[in-house]
N, C-alpha and C. Protein backbone atom coordinates (compact mmCIF):
# COMPACT_ATOMS: atom_id res chain seq x y z
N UNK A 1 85.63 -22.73 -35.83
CA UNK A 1 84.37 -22.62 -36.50
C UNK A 1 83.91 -23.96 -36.99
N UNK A 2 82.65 -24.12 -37.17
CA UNK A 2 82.04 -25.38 -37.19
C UNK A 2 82.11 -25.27 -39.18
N UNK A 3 82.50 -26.46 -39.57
CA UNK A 3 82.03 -26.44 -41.08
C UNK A 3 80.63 -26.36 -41.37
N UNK A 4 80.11 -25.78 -42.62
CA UNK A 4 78.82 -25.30 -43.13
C UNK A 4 78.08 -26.80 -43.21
N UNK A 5 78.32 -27.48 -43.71
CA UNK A 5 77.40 -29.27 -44.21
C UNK A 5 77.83 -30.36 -42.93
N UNK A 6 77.57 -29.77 -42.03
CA UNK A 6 77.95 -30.97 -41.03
C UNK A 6 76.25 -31.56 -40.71
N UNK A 7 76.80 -32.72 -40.36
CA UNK A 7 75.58 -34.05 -39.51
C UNK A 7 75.37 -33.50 -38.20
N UNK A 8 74.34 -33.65 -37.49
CA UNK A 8 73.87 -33.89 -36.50
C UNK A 8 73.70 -35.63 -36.20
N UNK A 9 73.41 -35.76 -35.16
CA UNK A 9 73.68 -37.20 -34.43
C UNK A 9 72.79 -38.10 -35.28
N UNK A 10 71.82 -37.20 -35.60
CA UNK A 10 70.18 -38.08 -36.33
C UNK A 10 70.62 -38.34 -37.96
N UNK A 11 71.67 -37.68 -38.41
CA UNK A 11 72.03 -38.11 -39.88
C UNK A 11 71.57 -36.70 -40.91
N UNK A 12 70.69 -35.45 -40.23
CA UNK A 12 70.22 -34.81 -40.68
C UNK A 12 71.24 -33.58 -41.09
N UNK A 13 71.31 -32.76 -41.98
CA UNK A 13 72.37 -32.03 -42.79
C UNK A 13 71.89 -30.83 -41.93
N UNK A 14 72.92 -29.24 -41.11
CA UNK A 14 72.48 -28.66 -40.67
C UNK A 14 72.56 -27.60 -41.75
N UNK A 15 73.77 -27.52 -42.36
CA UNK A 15 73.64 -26.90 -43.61
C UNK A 15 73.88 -25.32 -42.92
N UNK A 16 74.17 -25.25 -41.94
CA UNK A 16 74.61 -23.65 -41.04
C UNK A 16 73.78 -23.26 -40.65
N UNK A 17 73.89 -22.33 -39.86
CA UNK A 17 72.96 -21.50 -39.53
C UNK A 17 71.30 -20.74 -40.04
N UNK A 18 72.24 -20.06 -40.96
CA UNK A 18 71.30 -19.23 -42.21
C UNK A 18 70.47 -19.90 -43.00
N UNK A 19 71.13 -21.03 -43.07
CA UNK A 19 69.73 -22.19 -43.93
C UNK A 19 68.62 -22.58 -42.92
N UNK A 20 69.31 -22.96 -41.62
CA UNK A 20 68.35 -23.48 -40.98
C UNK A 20 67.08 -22.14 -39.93
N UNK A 21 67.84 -20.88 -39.88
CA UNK A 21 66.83 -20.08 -39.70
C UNK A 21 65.84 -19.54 -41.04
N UNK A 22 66.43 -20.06 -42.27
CA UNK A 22 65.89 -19.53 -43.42
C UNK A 22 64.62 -20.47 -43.30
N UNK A 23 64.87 -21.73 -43.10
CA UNK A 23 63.68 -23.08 -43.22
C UNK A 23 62.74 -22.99 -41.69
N UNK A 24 63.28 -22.28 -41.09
CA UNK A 24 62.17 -22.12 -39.55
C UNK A 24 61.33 -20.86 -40.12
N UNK A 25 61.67 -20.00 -41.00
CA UNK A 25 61.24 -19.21 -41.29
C UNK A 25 59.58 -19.24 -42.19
N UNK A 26 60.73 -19.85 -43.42
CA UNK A 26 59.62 -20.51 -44.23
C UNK A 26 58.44 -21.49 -43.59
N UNK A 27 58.64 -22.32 -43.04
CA UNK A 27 57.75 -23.19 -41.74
C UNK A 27 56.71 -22.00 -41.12
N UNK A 28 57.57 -21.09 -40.40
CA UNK A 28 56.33 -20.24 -39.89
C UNK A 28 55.48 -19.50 -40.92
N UNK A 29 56.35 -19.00 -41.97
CA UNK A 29 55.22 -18.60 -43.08
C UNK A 29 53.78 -19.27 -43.71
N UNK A 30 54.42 -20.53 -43.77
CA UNK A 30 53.85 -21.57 -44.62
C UNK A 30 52.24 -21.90 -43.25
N UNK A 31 52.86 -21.75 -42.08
CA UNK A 31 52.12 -22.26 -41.32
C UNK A 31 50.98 -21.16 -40.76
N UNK A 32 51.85 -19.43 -41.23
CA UNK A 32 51.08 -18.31 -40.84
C UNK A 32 50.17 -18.32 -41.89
N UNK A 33 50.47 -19.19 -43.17
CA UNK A 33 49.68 -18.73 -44.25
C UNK A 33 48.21 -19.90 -44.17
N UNK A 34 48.53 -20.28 -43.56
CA UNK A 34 47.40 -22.00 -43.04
C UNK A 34 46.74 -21.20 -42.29
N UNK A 35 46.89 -20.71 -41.17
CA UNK A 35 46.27 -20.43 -40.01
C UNK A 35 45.36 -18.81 -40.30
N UNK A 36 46.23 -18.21 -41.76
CA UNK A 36 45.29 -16.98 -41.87
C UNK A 36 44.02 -17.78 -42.70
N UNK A 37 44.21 -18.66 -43.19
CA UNK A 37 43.35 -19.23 -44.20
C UNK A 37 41.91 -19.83 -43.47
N UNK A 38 42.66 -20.04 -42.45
CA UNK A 38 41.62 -21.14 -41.78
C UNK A 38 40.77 -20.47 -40.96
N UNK A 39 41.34 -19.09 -39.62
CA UNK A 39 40.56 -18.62 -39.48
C UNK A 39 39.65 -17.49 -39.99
N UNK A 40 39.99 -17.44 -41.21
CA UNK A 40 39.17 -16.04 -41.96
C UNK A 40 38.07 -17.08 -41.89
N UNK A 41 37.78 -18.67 -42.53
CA UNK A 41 36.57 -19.00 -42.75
C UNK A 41 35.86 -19.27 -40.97
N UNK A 42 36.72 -19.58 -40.14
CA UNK A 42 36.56 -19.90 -38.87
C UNK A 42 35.33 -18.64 -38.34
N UNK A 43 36.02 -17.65 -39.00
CA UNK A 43 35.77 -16.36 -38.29
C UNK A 43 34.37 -15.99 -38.97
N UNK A 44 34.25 -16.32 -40.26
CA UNK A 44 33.03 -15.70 -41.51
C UNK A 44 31.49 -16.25 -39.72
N UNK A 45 32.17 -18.01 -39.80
CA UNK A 45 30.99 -18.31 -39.43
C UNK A 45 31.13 -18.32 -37.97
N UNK A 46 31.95 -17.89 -37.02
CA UNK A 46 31.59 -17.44 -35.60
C UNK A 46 31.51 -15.96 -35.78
N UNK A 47 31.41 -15.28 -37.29
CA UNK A 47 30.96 -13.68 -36.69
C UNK A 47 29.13 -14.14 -36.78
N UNK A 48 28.64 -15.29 -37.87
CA UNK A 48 26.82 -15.34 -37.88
C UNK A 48 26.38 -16.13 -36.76
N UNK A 49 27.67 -17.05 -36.57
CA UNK A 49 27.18 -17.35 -35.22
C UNK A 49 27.03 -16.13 -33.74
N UNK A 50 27.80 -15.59 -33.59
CA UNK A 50 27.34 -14.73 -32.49
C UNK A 50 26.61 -13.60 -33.33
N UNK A 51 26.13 -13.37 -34.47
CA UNK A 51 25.50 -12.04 -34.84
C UNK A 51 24.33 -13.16 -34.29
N UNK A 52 23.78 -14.24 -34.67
CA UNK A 52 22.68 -14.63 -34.70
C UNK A 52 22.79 -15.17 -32.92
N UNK A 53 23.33 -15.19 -31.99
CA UNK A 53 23.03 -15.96 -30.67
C UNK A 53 23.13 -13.95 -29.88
N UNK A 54 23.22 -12.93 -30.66
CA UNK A 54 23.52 -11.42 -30.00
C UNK A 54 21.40 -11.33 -30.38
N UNK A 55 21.01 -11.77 -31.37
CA UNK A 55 19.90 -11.34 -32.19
C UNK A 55 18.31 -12.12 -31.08
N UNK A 56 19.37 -13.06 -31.02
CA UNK A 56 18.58 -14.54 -29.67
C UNK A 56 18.80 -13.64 -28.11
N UNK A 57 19.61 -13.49 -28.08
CA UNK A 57 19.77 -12.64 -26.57
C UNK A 57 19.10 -11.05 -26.96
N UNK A 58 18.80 -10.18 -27.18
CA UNK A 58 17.73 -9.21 -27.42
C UNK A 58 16.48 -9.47 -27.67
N UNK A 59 16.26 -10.77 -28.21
CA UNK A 59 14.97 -10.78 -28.35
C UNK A 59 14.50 -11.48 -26.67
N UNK A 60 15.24 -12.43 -26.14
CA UNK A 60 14.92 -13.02 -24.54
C UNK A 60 14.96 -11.88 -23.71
N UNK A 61 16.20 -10.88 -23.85
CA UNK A 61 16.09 -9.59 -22.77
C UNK A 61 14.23 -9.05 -23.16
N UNK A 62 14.06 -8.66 -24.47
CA UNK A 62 12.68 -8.07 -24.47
C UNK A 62 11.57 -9.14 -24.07
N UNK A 63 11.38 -10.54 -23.94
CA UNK A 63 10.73 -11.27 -24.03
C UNK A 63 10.55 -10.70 -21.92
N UNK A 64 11.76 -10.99 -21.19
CA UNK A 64 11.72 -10.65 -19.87
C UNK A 64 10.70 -9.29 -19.93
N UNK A 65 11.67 -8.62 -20.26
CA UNK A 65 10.87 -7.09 -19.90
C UNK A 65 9.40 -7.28 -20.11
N UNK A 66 8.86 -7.83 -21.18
CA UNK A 66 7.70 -7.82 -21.54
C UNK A 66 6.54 -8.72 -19.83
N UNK A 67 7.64 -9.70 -19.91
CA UNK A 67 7.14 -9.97 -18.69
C UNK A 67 6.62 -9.87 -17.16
N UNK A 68 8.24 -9.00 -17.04
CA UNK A 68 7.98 -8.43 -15.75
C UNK A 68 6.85 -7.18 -15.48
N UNK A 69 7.11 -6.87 -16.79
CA UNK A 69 5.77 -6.01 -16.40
C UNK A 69 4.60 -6.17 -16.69
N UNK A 70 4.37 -7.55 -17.54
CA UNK A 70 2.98 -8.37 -17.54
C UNK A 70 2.67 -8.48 -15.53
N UNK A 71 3.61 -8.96 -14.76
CA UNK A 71 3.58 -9.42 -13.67
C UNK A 71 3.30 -8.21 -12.41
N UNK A 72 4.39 -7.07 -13.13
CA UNK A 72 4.31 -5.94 -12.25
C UNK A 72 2.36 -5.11 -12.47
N UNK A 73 1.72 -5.59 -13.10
CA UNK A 73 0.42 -5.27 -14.19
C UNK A 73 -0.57 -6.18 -13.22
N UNK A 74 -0.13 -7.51 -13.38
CA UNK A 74 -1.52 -8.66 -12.31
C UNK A 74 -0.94 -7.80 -11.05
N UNK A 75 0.22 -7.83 -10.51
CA UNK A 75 0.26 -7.77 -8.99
C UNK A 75 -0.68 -6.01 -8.73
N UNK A 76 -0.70 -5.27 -9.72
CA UNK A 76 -1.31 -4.33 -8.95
C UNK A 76 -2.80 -4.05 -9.32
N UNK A 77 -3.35 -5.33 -10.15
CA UNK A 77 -4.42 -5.81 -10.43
C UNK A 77 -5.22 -6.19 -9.87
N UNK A 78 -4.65 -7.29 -8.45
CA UNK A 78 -5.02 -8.03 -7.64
C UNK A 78 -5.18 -7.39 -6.21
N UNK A 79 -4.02 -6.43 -6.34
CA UNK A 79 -4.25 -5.66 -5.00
C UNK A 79 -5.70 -4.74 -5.41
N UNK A 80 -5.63 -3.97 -6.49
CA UNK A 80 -6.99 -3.07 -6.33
C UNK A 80 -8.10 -4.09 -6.80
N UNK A 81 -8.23 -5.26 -7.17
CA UNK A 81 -9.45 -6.02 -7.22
C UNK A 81 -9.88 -6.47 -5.85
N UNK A 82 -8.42 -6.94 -4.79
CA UNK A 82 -8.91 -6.96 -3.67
C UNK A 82 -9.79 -6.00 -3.00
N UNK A 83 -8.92 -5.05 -3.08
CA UNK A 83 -9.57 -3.71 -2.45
C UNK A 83 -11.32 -3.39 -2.71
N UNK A 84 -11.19 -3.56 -4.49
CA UNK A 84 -12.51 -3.53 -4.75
C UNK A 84 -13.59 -4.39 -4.12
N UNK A 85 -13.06 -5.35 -4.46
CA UNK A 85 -14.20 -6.32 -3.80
C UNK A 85 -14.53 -6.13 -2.01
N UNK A 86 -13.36 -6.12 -1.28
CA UNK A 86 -13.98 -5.65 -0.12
C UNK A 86 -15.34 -4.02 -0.32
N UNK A 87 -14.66 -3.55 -0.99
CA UNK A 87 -15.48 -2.39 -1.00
C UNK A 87 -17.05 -2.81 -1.78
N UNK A 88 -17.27 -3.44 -2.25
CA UNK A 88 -17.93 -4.00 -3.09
C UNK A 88 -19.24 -5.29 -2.29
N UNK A 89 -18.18 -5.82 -1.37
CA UNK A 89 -18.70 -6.01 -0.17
C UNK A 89 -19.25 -5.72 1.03
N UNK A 90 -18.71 -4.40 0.83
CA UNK A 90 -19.41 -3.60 2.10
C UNK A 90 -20.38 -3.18 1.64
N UNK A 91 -20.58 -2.64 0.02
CA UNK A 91 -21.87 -1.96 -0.16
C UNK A 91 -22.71 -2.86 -0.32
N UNK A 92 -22.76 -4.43 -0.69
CA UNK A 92 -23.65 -5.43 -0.46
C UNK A 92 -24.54 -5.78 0.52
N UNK A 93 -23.29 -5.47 1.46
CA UNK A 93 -23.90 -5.73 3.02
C UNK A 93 -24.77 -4.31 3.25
N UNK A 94 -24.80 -3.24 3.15
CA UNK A 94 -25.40 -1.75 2.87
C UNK A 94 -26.59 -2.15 2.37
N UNK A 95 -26.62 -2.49 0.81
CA UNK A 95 -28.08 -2.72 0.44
C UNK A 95 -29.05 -3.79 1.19
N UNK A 96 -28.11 -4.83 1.82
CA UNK A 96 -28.75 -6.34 2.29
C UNK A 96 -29.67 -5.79 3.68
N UNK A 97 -28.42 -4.70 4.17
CA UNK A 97 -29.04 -3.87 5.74
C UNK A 97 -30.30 -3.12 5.57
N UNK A 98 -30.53 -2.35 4.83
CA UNK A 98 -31.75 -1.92 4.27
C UNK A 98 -32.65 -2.51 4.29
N UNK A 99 -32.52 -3.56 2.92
CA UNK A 99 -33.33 -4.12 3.07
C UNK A 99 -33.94 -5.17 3.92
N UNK A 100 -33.10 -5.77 4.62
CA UNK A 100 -33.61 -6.60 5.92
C UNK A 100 -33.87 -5.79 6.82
N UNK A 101 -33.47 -4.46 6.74
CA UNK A 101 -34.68 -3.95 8.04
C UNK A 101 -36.02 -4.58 8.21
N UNK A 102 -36.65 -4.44 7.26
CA UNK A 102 -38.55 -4.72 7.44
C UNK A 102 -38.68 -5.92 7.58
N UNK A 103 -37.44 -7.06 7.55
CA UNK A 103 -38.10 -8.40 8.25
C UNK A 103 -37.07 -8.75 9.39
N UNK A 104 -36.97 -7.73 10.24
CA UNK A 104 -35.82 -7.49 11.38
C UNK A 104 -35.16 -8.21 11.19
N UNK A 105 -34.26 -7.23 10.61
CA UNK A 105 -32.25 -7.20 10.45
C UNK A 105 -32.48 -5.76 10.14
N UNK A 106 -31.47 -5.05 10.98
CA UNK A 106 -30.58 -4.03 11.27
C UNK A 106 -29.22 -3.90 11.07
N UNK A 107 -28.68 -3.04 10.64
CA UNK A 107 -27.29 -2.95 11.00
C UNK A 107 -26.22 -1.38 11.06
N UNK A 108 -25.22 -1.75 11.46
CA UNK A 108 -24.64 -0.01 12.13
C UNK A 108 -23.30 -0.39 11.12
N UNK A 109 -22.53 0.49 10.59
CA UNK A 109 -21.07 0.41 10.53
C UNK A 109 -20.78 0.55 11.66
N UNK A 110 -18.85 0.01 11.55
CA UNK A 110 -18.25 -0.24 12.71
C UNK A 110 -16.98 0.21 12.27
N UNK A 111 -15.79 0.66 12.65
CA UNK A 111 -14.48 0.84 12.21
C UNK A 111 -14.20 -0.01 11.65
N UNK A 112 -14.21 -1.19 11.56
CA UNK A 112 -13.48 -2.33 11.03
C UNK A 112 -14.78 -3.41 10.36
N UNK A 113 -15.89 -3.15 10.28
CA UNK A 113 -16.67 -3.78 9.50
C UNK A 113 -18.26 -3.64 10.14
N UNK A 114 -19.36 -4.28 10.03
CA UNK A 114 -20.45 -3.90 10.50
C UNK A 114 -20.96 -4.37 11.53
N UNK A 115 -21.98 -4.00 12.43
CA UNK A 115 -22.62 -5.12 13.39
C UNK A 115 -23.75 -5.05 12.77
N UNK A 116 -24.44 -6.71 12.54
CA UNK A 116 -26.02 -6.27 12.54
C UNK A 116 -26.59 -7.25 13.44
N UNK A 117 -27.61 -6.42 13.36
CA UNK A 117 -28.49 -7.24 14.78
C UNK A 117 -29.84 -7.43 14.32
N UNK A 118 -30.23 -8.75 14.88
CA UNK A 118 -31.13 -9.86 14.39
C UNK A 118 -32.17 -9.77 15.28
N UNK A 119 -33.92 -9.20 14.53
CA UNK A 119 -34.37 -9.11 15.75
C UNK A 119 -35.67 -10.35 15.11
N UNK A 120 -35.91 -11.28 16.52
CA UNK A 120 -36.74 -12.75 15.91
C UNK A 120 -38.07 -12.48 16.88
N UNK A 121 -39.60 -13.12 16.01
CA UNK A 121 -41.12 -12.65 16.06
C UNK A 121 -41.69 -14.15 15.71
N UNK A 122 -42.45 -14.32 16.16
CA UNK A 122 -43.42 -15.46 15.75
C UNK A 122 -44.97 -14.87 16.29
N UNK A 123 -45.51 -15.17 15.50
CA UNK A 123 -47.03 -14.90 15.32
C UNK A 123 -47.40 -13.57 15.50
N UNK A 124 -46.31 -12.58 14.94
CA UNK A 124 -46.67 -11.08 15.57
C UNK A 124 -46.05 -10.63 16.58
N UNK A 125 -45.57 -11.35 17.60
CA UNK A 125 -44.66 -10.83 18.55
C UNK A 125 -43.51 -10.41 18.47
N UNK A 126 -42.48 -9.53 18.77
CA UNK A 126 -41.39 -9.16 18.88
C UNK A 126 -41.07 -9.62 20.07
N UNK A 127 -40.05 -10.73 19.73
CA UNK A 127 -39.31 -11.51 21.03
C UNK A 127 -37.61 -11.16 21.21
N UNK A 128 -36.61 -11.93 20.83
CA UNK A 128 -35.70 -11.33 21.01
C UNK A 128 -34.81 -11.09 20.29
N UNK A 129 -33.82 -10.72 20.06
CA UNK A 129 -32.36 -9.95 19.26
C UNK A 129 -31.12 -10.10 19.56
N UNK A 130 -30.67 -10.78 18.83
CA UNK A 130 -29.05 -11.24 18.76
C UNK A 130 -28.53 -10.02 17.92
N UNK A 131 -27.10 -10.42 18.19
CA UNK A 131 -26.10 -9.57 17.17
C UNK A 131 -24.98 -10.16 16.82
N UNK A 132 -24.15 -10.25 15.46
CA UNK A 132 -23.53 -10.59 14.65
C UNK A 132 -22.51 -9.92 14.44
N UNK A 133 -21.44 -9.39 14.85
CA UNK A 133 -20.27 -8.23 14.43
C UNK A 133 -19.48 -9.18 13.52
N UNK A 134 -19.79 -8.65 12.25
CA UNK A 134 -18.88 -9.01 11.15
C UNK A 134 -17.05 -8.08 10.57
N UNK A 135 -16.23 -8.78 10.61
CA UNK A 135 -15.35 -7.86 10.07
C UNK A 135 -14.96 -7.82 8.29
N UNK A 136 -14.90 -6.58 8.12
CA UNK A 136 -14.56 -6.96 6.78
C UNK A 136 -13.44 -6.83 5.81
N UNK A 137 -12.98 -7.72 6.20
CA UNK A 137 -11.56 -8.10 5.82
C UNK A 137 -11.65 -9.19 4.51
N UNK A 138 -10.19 -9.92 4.21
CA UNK A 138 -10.33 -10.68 3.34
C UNK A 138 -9.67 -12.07 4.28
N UNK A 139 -10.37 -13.13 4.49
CA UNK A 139 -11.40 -13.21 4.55
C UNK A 139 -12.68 -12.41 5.12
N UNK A 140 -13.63 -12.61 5.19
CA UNK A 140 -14.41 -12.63 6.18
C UNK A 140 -14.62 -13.53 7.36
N UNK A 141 -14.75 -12.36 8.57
CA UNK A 141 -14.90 -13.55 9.78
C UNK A 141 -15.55 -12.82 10.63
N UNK A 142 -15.97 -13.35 11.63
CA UNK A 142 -17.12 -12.78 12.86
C UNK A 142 -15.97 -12.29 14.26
N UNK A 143 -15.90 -11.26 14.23
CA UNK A 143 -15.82 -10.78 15.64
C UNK A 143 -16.42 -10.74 17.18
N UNK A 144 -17.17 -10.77 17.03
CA UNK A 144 -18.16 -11.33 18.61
C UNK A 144 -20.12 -11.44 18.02
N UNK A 145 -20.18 -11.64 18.78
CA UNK A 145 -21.44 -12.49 18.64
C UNK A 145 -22.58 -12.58 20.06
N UNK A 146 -23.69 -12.50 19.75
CA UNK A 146 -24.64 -13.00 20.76
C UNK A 146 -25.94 -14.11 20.53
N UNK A 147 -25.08 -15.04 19.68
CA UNK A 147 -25.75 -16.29 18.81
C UNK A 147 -26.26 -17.37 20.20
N UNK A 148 -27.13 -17.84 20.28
CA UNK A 148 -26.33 -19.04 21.34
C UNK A 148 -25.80 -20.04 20.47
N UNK A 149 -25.21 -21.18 21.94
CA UNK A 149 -24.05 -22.00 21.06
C UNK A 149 -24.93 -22.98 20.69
N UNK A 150 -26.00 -23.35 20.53
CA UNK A 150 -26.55 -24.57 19.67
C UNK A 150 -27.00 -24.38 18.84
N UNK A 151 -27.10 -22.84 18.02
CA UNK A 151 -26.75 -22.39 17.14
C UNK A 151 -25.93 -23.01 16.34
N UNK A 152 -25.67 -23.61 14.75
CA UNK A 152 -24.81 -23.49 14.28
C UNK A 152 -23.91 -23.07 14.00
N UNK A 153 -23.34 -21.68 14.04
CA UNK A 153 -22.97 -20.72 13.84
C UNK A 153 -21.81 -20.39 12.95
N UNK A 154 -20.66 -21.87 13.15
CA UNK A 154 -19.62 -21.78 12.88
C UNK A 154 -19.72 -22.59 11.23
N UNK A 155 -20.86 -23.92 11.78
CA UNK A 155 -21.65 -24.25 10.35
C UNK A 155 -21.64 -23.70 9.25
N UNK A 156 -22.54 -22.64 9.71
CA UNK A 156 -23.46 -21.61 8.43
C UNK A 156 -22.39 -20.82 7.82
N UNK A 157 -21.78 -20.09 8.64
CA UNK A 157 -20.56 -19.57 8.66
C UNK A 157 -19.56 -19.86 7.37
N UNK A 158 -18.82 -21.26 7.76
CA UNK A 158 -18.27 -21.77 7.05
C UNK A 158 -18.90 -22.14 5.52
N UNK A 159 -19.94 -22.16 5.61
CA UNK A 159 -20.85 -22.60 4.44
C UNK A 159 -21.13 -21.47 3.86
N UNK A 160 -21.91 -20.45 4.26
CA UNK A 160 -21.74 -19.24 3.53
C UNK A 160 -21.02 -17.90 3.26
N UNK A 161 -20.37 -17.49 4.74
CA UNK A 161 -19.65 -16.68 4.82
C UNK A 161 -19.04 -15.94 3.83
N UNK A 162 -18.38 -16.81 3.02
CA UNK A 162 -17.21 -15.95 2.46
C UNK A 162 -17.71 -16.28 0.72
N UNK A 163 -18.92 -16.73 0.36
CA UNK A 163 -19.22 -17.09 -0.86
C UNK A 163 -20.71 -16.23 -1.21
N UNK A 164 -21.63 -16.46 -0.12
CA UNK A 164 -23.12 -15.23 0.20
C UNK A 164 -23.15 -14.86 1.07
N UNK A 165 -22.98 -13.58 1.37
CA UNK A 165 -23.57 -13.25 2.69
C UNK A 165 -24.95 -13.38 2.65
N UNK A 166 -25.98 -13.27 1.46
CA UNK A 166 -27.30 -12.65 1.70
C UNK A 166 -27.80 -14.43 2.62
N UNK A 167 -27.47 -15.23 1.80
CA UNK A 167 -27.50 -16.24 2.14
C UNK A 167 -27.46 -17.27 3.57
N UNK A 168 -26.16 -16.36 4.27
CA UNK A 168 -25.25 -16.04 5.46
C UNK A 168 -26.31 -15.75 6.46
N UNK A 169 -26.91 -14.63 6.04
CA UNK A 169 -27.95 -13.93 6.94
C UNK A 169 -29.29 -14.75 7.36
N UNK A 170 -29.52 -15.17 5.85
CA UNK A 170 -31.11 -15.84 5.82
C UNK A 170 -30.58 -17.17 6.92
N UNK A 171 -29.84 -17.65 6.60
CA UNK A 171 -30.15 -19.03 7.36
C UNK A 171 -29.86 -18.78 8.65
N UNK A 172 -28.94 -17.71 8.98
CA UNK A 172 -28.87 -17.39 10.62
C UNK A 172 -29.87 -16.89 11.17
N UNK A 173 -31.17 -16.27 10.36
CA UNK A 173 -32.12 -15.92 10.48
C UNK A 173 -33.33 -17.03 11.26
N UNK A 174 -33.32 -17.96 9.55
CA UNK A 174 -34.22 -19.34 10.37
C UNK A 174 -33.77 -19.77 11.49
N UNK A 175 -32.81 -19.70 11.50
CA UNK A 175 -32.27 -20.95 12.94
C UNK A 175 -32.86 -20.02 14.15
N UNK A 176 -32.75 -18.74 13.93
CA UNK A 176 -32.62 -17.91 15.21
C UNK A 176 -34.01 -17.89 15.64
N UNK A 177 -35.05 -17.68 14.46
CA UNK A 177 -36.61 -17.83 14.79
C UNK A 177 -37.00 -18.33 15.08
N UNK A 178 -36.37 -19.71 14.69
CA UNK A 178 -37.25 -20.98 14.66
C UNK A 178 -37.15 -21.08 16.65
N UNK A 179 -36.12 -21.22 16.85
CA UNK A 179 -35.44 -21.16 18.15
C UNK A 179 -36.45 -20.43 19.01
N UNK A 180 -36.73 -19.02 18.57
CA UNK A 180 -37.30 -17.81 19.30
C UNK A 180 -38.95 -18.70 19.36
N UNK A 181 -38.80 -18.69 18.17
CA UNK A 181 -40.29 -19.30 17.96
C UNK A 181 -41.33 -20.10 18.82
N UNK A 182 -40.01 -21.75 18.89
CA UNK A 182 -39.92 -22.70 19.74
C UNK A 182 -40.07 -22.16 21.27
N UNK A 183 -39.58 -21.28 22.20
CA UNK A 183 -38.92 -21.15 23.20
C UNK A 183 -40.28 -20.01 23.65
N UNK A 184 -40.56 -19.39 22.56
CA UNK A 184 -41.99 -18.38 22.87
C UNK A 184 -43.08 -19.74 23.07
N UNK A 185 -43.59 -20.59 22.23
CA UNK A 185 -44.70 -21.71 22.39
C UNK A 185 -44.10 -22.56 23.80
N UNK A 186 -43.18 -22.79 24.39
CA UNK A 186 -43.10 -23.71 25.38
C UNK A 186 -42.94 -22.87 26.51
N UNK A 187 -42.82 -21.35 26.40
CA UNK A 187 -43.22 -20.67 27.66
C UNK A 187 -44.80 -20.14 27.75
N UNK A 188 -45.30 -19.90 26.89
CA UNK A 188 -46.77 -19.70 27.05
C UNK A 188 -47.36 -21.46 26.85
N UNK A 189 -47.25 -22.39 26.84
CA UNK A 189 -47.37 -23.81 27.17
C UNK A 189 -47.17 -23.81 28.91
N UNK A 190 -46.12 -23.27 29.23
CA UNK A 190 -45.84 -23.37 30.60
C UNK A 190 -46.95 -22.13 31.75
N UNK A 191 -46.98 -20.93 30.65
CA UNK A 191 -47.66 -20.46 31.47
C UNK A 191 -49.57 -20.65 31.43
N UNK A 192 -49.69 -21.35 30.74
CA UNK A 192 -50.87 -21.94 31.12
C UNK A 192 -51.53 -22.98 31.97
N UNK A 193 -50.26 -23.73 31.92
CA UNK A 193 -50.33 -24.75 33.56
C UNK A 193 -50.47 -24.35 34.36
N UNK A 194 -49.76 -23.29 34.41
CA UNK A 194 -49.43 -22.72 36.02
C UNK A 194 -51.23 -22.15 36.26
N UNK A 195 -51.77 -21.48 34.56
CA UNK A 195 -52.79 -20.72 35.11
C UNK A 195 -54.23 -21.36 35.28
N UNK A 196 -54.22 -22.91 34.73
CA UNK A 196 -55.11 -23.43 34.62
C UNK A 196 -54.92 -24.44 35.99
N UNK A 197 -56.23 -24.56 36.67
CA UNK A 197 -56.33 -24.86 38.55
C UNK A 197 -55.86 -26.89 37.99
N UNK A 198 -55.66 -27.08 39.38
CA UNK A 198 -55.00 -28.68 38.94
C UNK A 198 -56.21 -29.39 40.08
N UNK A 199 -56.21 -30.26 39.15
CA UNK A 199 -57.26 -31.48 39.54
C UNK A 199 -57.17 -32.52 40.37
């Protein structure tokens, strides 16, 4: 058996067994009693810290929600404003057809948008008639046509199309008369040569 007060190599007293598990003991006490100390306050302020970052995360989850359905709200806003406005557009073009009947403009629905047809007069005459098949979609755009090509067409088009139609119409109008107009005076010009005897 080892004597009770013996040295270790370092000069330190082991003093037996029982002392030295008595002093590992005390050590862990001393050290359990530190560590309860420290995290009770540790703990006071990571329970306000996460009560207050739990209080921050419910209010961002509702801040989303609030959102998505701000978003889910425009997107089906935009679809029936689209909608409207085409529709809104067609009845424009409805009243515009009417009423440009009496200074020839006509027009028919079509499955997919309207045709109207352009009928051009100078001095009382009824000369000739183009047609315009508009679709009405978003944009707007022309489906076939019986414009001629020195016509502007794609011009006017671009310029009014998709901002006035009434606008759209009128100036495809002038161009078309003026044209008709022109083309009526240089054939009755022509047919008076022919009818007047040559010298």
């Amino acid at each position: 058996m080892e004597p009770a007060n013996t040295f270790c190599h370092h000069g330190e007293s082991k003093g037996g067994i029982l002392v030295h598990l008595e002093r590992l003991e005390t050590q862990r006490n001393k050290s359990h009693t530190k560590s309860e100390e420290l995290p009770r306050a540790q703990t006071s302020a990571l329970g306000t810290k996460c009560h207050e970052l739990r209080r921050l995360r419910d209010k961002l989850r509702a801040e989303v929600k609030q959102r998505q359905a701000a978003i889910k709200a425009s997107d089906q806003i935009v679809e029936f404003s689209g909608q409207e406005v085409l529709e809104r557009q067609q009845g424009t073009l409805k009243a515009i057809l009417q009423a440009y009947h009496f200074t020839g403009l006509s027009g028919k629905l079509t499955s997919h948008g309207v045709c109207v047809s352009i009928s051009t007069a100078f001095e009382g005459n009824l000369l000739d008639s183009y047609f315009v098949d508009l679709v009405i979609e978003r944009p707007l755009w022309i489906h076939h046509h019986s414009i001629p090509v020195f016509i502007p067409l794609e011009k006017i088009a671009a310029k009014h199309l998709q901002t006035d139609i009434q606008r759209f119409m009128f100036s495809l109008c002038e161009h078309l008369n003026a044209y008709s107009g022109r083309k009526y005076q240089a054939d009755r010009l022509e047919g008076r040569k022919k009818d007047s005897p040559s010298r």
